[in-house]
N, C-alpha and C. Protein backbone atom coordinates (compact mmCIF):
# COMPACT_ATOMS: atom_id res chain seq x y z
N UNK A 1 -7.21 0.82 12.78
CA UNK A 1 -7.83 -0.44 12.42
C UNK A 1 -9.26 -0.16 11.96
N UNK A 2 -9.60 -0.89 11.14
CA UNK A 2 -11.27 -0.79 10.36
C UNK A 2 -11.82 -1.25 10.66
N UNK A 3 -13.21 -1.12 11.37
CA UNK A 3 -14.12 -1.85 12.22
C UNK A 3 -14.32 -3.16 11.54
N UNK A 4 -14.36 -3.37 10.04
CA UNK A 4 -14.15 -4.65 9.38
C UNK A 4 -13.51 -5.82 9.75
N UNK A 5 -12.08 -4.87 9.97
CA UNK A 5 -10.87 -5.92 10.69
C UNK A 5 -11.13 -6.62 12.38
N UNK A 6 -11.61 -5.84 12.47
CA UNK A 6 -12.03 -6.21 14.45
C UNK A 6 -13.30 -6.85 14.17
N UNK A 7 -14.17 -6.75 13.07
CA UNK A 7 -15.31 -7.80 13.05
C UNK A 7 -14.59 -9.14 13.16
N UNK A 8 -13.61 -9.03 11.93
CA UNK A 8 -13.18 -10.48 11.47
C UNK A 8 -12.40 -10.97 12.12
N UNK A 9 -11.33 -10.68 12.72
CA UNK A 9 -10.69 -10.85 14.37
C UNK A 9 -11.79 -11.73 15.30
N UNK A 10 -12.99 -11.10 15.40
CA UNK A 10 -13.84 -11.67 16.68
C UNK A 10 -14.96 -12.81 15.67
N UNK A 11 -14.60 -13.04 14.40
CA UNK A 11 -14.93 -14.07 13.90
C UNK A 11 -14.08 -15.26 13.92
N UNK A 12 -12.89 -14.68 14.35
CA UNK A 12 -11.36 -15.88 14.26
C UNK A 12 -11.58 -16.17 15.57
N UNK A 13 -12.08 -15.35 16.67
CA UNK A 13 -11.74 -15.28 17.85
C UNK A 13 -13.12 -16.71 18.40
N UNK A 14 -14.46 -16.54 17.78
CA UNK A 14 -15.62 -16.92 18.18
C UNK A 14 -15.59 -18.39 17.59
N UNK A 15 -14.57 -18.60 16.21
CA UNK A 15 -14.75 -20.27 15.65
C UNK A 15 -13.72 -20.89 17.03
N UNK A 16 -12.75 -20.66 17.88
CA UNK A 16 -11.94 -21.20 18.38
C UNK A 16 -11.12 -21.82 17.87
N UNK A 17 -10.96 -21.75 16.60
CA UNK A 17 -10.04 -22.39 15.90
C UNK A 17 -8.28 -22.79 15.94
N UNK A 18 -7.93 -21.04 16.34
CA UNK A 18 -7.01 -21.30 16.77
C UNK A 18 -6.38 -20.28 17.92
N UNK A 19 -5.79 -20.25 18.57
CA UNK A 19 -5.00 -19.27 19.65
C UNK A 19 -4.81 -17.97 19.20
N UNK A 20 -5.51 -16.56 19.41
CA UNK A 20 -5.58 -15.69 18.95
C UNK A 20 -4.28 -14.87 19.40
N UNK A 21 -3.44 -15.89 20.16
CA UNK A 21 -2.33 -14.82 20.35
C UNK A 21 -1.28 -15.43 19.22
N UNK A 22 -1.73 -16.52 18.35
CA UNK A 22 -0.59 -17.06 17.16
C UNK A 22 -1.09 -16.05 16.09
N UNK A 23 0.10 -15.89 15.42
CA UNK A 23 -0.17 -14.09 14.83
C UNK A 23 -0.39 -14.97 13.41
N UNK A 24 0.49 -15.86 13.25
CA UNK A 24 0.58 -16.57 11.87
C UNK A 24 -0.46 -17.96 11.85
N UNK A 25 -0.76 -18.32 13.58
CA UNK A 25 -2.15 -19.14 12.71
C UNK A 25 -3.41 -18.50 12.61
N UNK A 26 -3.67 -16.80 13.32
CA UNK A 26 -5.18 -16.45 12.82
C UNK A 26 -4.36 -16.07 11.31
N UNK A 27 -3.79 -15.66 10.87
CA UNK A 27 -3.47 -15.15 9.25
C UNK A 27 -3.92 -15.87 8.46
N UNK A 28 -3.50 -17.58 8.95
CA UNK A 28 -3.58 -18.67 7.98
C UNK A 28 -5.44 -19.24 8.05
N UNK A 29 -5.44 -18.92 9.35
CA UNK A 29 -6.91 -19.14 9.38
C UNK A 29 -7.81 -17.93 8.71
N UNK A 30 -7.58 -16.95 8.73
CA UNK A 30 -8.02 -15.94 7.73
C UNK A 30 -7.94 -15.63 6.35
N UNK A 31 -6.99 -16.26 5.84
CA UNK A 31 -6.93 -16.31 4.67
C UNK A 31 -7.66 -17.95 4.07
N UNK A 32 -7.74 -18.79 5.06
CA UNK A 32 -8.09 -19.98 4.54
C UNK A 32 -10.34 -19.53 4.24
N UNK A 33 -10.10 -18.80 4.88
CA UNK A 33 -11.80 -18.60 5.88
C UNK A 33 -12.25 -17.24 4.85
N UNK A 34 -11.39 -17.41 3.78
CA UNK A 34 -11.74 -15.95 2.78
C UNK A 34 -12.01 -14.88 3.72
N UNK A 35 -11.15 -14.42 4.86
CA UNK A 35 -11.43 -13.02 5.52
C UNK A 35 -9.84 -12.32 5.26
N UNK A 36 -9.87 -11.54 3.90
CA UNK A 36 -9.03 -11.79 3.49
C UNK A 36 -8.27 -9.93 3.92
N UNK A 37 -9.61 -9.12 4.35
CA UNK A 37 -8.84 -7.90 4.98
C UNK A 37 -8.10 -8.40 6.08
N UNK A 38 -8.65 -9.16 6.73
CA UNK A 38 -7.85 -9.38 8.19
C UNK A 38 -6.76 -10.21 7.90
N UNK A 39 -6.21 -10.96 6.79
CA UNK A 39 -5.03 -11.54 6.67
C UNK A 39 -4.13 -10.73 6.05
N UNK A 40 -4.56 -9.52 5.39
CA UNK A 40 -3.95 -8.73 4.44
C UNK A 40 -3.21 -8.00 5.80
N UNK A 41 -4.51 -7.29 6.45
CA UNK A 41 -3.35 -6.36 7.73
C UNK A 41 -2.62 -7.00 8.60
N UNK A 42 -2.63 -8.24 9.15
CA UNK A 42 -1.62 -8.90 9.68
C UNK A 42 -0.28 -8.79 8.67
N UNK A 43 -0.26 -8.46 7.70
CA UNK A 43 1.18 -8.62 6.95
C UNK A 43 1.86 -7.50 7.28
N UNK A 44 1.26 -6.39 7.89
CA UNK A 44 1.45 -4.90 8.00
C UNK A 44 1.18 -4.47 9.34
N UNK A 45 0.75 -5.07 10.65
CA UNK A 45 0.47 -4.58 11.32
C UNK A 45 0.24 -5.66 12.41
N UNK A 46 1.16 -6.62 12.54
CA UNK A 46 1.41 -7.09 13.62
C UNK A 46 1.64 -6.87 14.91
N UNK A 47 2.55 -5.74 15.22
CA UNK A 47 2.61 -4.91 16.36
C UNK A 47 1.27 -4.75 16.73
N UNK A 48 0.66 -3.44 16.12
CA UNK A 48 -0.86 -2.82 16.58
C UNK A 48 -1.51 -4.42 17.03
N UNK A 49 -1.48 -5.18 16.22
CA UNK A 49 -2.33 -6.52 16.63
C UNK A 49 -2.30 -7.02 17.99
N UNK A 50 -0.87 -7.27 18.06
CA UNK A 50 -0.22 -7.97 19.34
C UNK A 50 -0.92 -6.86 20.49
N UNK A 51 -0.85 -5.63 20.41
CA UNK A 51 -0.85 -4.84 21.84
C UNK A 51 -2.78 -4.63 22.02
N UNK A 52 -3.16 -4.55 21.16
CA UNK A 52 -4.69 -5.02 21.36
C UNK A 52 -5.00 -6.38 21.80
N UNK A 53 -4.03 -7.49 21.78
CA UNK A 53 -3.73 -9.27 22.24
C UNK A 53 -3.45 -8.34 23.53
N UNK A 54 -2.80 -8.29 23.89
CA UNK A 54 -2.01 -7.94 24.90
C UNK A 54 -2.93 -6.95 26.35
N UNK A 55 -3.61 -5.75 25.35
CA UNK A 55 -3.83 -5.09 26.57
C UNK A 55 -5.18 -4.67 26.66
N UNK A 56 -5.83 -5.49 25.24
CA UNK A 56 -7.81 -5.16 25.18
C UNK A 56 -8.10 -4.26 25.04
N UNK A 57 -7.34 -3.17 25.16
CA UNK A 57 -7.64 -1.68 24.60
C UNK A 57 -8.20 -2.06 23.47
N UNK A 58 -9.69 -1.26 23.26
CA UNK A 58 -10.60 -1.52 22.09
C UNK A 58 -9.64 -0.44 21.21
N UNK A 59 -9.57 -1.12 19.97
CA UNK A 59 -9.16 -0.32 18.83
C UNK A 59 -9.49 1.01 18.38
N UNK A 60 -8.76 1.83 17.84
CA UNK A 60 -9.34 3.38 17.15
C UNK A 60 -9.31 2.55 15.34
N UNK A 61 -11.01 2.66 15.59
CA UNK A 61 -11.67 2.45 14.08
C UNK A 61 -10.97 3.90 13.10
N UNK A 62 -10.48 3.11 11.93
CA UNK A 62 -9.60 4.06 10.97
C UNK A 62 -10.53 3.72 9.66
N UNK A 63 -10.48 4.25 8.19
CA UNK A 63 -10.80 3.88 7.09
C UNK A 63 -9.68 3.97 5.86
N UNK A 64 -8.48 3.88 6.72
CA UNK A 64 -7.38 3.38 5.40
C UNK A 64 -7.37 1.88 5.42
N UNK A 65 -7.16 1.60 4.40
CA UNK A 65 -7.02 0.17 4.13
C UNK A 65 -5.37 -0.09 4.25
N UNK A 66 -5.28 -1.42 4.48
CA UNK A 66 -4.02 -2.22 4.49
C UNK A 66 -3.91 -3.37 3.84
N UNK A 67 -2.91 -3.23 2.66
CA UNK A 67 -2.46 -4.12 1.86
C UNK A 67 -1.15 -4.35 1.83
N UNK A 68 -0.88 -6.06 1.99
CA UNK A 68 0.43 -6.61 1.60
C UNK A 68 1.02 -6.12 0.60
């Protein structure tokens, strides 16, 4: 994951907008909110998402990108 993506995660996470364990409403809220890396890797990487939801293990910062 790209430290980008975990910025924008804890920007989805900080509006309260919506339940960060709904995989498809932070997407929709990310793509609505032009954070458009973090809606792109949800199309690809739901799993990794969920188990960082799941178990807070801070992420291993990567620099490949993820595109739908």
């Amino acid at each position: 994951m790209r430290k980008e993506i975990f910025d924008q995660m804890m920007r989805v996470r900080d509006s309260g907008a919506t339940n960060m364990y709904d995989v498809y409403g932070v997407q929709k809220y990310a793509s609505d909110n032009l954070l458009f890396e973090l809606a792109d890797y949800l199309c690809e990487h739901k799993k990794e998402y969920w188990d960082f939801m799941m178990t807070g293990k801070p992420p291993i910062f990567t620099e490949e990108d993820s595109i739908c």
